[in-house]
Every structure is written in structure tokens, then in C-alpha cells.
PDB file of N, CA and C in Angstrom:
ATOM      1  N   UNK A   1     -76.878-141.842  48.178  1.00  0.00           N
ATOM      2  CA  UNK A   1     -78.069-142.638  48.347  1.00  0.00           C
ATOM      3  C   UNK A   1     -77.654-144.103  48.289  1.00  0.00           C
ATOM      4  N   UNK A   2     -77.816-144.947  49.598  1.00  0.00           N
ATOM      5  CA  UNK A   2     -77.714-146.547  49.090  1.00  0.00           C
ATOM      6  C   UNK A   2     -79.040-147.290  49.521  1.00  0.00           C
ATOM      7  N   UNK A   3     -79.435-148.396  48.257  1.00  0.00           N
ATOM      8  CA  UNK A   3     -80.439-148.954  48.635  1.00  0.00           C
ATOM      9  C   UNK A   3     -79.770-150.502  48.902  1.00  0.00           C
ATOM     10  N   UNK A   4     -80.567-151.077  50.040  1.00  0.00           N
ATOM     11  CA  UNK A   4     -80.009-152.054  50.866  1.00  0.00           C
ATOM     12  C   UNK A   4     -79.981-153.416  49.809  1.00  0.00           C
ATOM     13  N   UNK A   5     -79.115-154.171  49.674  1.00  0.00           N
ATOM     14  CA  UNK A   5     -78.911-154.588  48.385  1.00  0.00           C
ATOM     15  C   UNK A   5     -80.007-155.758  48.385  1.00  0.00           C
ATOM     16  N   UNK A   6     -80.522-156.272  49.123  1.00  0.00           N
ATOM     17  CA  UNK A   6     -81.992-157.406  49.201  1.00  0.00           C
ATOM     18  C   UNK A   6     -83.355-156.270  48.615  1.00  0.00           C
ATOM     19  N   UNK A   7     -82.969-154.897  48.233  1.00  0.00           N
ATOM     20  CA  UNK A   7     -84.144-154.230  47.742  1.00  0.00           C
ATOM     21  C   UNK A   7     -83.959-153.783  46.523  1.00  0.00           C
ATOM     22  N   UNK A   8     -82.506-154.162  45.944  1.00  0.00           N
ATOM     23  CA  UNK A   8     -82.088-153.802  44.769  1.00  0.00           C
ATOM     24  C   UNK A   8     -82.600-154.199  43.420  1.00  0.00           C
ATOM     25  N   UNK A   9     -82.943-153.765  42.461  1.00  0.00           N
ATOM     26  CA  UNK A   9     -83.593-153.918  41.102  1.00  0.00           C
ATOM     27  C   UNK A   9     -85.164-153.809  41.257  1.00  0.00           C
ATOM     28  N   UNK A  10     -85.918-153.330  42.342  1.00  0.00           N
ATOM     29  CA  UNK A  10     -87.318-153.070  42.572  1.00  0.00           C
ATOM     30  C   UNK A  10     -88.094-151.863  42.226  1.00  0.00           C
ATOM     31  N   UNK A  11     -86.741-150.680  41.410  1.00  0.00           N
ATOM     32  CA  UNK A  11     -87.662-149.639  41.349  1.00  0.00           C
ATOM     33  C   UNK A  11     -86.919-148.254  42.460  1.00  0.00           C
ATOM     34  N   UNK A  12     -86.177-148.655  43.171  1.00  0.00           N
ATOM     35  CA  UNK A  12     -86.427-147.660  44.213  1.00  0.00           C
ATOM     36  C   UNK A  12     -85.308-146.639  44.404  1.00  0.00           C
ATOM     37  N   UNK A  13     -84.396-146.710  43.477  1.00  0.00           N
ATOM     38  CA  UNK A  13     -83.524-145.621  43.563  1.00  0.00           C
ATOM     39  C   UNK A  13     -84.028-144.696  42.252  1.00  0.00           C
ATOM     40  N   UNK A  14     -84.921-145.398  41.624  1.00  0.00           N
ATOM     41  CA  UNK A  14     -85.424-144.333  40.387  1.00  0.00           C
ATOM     42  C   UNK A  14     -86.417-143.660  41.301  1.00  0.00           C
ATOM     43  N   UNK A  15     -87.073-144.668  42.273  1.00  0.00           N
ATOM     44  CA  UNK A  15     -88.153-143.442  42.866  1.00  0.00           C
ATOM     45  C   UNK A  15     -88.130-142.974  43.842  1.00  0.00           C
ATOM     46  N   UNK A  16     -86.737-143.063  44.707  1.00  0.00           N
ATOM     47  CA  UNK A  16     -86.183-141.838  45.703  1.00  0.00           C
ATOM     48  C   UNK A  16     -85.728-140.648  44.950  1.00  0.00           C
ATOM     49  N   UNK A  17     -85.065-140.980  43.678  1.00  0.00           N
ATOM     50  CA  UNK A  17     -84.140-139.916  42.727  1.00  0.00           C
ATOM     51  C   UNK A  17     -86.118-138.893  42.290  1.00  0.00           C
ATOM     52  N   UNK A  18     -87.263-139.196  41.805  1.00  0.00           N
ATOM     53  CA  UNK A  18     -87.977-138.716  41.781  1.00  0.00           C
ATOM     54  C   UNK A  18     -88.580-137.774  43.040  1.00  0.00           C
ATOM     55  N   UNK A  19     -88.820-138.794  44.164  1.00  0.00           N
ATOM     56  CA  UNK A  19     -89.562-138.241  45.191  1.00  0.00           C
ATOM     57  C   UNK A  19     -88.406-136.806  45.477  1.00  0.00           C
ATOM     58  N   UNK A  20     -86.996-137.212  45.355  1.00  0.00           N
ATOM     59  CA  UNK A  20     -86.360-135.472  46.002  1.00  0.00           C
ATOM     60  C   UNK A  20     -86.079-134.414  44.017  1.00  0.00           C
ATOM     61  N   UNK A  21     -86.642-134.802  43.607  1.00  0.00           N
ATOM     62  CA  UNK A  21     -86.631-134.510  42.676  1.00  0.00           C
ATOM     63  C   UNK A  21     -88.427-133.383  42.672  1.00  0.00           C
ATOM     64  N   UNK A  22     -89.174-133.751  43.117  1.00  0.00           N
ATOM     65  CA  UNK A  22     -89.932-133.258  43.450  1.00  0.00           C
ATOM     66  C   UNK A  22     -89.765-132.023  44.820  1.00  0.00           C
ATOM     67  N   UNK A  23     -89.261-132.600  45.413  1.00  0.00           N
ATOM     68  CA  UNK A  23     -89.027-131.353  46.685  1.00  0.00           C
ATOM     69  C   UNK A  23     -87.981-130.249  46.578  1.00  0.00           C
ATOM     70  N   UNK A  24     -87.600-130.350  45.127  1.00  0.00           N
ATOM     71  CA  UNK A  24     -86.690-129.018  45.086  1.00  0.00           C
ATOM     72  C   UNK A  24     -87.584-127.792  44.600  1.00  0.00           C
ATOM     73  N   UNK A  25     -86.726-126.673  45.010  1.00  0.00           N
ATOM     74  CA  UNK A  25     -87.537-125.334  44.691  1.00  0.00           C
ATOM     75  C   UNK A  25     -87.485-125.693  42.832  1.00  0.00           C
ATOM     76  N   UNK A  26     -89.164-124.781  42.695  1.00  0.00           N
ATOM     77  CA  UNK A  26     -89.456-124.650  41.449  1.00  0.00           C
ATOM     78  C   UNK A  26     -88.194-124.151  40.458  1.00  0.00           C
ATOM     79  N   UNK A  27     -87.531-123.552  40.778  1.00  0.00           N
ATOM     80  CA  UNK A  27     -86.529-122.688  39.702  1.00  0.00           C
ATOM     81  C   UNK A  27     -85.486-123.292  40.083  1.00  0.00           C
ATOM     82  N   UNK A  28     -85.388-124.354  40.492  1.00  0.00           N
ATOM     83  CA  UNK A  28     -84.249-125.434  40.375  1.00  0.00           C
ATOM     84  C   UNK A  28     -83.884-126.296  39.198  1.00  0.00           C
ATOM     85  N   UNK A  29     -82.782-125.776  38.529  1.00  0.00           N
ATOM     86  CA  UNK A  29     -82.817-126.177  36.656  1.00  0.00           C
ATOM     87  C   UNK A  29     -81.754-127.768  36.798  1.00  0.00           C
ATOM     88  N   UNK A  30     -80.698-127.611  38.113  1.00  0.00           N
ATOM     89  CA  UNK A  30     -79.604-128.588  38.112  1.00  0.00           C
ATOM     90  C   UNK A  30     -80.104-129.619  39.205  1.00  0.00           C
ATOM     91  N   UNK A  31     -79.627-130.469  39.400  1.00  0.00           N
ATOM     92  CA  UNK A  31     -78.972-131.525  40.806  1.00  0.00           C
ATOM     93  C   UNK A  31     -78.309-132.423  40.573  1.00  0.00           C
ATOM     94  N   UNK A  32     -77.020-132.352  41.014  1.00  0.00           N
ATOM     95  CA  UNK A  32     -75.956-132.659  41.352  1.00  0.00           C
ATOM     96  C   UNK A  32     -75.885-133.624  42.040  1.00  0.00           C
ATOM     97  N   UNK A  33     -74.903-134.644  41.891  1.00  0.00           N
ATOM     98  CA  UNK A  33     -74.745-135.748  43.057  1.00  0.00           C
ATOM     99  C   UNK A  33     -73.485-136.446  42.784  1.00  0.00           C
ATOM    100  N   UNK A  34     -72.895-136.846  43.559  1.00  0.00           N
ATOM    101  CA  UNK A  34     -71.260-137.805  44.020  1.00  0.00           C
ATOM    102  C   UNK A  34     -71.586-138.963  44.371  1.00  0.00           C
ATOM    103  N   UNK A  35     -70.482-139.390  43.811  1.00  0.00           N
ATOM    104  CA  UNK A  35     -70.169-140.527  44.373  1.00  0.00           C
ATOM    105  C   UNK A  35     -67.992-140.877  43.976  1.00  0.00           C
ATOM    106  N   UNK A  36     -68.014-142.116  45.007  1.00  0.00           N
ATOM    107  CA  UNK A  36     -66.601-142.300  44.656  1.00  0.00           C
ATOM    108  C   UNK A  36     -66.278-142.686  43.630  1.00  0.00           C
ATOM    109  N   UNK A  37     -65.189-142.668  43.187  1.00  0.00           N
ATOM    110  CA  UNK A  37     -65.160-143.473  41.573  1.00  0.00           C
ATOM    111  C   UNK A  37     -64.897-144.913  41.788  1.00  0.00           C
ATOM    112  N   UNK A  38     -64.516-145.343  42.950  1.00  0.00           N
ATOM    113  CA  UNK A  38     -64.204-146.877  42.675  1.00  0.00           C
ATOM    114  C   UNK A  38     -66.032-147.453  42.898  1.00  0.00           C
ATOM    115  N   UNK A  39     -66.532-146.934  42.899  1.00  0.00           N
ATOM    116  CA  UNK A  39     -68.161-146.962  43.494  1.00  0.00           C
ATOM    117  C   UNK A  39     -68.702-147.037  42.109  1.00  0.00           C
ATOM    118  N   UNK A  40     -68.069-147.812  41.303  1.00  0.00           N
ATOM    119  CA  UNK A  40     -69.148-148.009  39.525  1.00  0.00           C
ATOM    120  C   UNK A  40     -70.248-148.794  39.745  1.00  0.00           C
ATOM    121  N   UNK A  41     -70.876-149.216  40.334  1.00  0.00           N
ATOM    122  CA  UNK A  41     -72.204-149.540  40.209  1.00  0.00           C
ATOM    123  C   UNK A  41     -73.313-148.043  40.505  1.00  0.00           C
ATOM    124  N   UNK A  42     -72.611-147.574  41.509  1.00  0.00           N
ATOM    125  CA  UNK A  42     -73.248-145.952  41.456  1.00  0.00           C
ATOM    126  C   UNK A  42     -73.149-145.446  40.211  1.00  0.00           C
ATOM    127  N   UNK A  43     -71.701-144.885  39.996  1.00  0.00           N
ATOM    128  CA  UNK A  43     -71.367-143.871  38.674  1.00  0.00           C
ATOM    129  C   UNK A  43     -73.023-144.933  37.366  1.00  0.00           C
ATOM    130  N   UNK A  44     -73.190-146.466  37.070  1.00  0.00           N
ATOM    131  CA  UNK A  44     -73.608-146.720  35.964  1.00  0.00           C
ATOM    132  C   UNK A  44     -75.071-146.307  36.864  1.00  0.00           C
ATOM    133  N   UNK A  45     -75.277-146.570  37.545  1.00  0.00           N
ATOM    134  CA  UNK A  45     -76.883-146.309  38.645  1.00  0.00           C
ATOM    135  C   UNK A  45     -77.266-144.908  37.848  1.00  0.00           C
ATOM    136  N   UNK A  46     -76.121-144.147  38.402  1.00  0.00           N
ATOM    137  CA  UNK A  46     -76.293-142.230  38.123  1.00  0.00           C
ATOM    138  C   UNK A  46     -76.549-142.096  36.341  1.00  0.00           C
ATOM    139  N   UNK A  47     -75.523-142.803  35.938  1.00  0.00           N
ATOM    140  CA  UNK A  47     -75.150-142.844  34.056  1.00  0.00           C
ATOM    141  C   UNK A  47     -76.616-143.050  33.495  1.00  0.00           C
ATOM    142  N   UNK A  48     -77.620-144.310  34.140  1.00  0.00           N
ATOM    143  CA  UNK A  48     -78.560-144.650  33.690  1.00  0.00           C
ATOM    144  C   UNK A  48     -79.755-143.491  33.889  1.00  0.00           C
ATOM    145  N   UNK A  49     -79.850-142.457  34.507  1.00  0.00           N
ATOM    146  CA  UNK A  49     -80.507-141.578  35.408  1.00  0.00           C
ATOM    147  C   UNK A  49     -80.614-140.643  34.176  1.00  0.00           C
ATOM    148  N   UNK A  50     -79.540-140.269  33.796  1.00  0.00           N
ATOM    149  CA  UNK A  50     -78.993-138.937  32.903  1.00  0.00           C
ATOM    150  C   UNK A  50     -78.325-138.227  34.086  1.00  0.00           C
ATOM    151  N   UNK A  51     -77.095-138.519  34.491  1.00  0.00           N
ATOM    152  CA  UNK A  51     -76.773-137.956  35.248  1.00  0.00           C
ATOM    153  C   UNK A  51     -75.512-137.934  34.350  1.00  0.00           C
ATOM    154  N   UNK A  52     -74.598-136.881  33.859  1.00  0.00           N
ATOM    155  CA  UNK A  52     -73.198-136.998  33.316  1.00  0.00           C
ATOM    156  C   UNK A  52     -72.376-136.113  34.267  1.00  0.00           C
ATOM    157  N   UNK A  53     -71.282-137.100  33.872  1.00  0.00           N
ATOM    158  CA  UNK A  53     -69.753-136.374  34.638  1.00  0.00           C
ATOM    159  C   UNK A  53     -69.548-134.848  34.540  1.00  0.00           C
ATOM    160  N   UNK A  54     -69.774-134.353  35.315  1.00  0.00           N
ATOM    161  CA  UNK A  54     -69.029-132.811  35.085  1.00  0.00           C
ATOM    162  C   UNK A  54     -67.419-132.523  35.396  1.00  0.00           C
ATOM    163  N   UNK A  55     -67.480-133.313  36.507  1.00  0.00           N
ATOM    164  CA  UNK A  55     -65.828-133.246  36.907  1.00  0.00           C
ATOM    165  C   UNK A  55     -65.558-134.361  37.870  1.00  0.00           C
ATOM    166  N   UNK A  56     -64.224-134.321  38.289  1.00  0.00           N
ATOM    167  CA  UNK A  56     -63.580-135.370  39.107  1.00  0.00           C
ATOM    168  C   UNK A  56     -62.737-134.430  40.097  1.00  0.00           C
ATOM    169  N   UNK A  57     -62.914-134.726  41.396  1.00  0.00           N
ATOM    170  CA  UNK A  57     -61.782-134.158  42.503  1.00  0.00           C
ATOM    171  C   UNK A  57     -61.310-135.040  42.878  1.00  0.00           C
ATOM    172  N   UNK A  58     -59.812-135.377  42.881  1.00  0.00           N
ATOM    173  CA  UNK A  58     -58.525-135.991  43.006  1.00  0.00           C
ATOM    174  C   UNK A  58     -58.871-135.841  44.336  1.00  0.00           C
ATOM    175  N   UNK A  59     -58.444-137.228  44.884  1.00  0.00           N
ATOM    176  CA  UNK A  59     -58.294-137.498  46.238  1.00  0.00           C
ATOM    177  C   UNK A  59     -57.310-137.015  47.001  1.00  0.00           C
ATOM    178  N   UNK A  60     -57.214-136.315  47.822  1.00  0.00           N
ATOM    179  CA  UNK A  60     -56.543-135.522  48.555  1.00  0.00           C
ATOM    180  C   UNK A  60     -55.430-136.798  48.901  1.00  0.00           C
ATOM    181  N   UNK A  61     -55.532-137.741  49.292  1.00  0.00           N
ATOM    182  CA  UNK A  61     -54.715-138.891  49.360  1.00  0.00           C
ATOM    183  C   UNK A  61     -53.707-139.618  47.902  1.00  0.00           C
ATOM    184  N   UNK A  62     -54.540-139.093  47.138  1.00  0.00           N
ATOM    185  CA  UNK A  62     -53.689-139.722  45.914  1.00  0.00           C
ATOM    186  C   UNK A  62     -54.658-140.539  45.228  1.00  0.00           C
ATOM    187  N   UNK A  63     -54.957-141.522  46.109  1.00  0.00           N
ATOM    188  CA  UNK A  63     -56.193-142.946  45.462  1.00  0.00           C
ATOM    189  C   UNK A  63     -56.866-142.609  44.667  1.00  0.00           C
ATOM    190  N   UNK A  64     -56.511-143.085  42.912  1.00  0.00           N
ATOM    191  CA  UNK A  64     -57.752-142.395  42.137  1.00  0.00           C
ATOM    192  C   UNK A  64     -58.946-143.500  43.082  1.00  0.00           C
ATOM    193  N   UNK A  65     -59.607-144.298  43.392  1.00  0.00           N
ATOM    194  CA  UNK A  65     -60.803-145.222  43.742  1.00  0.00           C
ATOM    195  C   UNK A  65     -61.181-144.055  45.194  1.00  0.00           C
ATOM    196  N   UNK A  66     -60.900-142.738  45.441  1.00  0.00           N
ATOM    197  CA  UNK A  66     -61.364-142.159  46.422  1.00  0.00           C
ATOM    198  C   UNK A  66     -61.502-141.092  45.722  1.00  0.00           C
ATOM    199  N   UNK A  67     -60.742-140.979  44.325  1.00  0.00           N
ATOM    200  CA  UNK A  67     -61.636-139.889  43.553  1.00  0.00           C
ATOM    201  C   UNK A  67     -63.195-139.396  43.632  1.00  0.00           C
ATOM    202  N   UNK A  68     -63.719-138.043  43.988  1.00  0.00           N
ATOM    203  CA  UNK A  68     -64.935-138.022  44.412  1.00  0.00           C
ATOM    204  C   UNK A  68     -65.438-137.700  42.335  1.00  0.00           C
ATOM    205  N   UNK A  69     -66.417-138.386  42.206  1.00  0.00           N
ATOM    206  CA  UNK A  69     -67.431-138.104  41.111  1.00  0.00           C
ATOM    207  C   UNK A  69     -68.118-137.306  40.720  1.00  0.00           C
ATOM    208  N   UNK A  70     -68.566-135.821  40.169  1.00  0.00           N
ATOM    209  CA  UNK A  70     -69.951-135.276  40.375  1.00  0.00           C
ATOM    210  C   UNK A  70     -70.319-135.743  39.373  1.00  0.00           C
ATOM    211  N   UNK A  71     -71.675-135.662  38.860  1.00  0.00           N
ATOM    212  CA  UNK A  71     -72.208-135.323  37.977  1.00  0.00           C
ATOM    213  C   UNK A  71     -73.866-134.818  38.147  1.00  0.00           C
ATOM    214  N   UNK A  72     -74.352-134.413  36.818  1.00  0.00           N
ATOM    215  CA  UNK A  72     -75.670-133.356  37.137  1.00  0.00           C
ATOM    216  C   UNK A  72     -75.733-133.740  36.139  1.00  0.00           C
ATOM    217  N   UNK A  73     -77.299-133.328  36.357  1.00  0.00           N
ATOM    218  CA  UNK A  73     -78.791-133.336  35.113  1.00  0.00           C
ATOM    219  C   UNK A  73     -79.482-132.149  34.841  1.00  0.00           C
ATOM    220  N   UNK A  74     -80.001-131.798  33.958  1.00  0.00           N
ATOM    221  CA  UNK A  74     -81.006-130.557  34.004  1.00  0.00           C
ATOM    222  C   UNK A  74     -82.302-130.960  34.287  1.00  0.00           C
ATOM    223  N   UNK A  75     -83.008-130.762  34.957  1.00  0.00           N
ATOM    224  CA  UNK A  75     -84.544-130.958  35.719  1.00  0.00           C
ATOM    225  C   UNK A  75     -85.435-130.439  34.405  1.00  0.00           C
TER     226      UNK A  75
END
């Protein structure tokens, strides 16, 4: 998810993260989401959410900063 940075601090990645937060099936307990690791304004975006690290996949290249991120929440 990127919000265009002239719309940034308005509210709106808390209330896209809601609006699909709403459109998942009822018996949906997780959601999951990535990002890169050199991408820390995401990872603290996600951190602030309740979103925690579950794991890290090593960049097929080597680059930890292409390290992919997950982390998940319980709904």
C-alpha cells in the first residue's frame, strides 16, 4: 500500500488498512502484509498498526535492504 506522500499524515493508511479490513471473509482471524526492509517508514507505518514481524525472507540477491518483511495481526 503507498499513500502519495502530499496525502501523508491525514488519516489514510489507517483507513485503507480498515476499509480492506472490513472486506475480508468473516472467519478471517490473520492479515498479513510485506514490505522491504530497507522500506522503514513502512515496517514503523505497519509496527504502529499492530502489525509484528513474523519472519524475514533473505533476498534471493543477497541485499539484506531487499529483504522481504512479513508481518500479521489477529483481526
Amino acid at each position: 500500500m503507498y499513500v502519495d506522500p502530499e496525502h501523508r499524515g491525514h488519516g489514510l493508511g489507517p483507513r485503507l488498512l480498515v476499509a480492506l479490513i472490513e472486506q475480508l471473509p468473516t472467519d478471517a482471524d490473520r492479515l498479513w502484509i510485506e514490505h522491504f526492509a530497507a522500506n522503514e517508514r513502512a515496517g514503523a507505518f505497519y509496527e504502529r498498526q499492530g502489525y509484528a514481524v513474523e519472519r524475514i525472507e533473505p533476498s534471493p540477491d543477497g541485499d539484506p535492504a531487499r529483504s522481504v518483511v512479513w508481518r500479521a495481526r489477529r483481526l
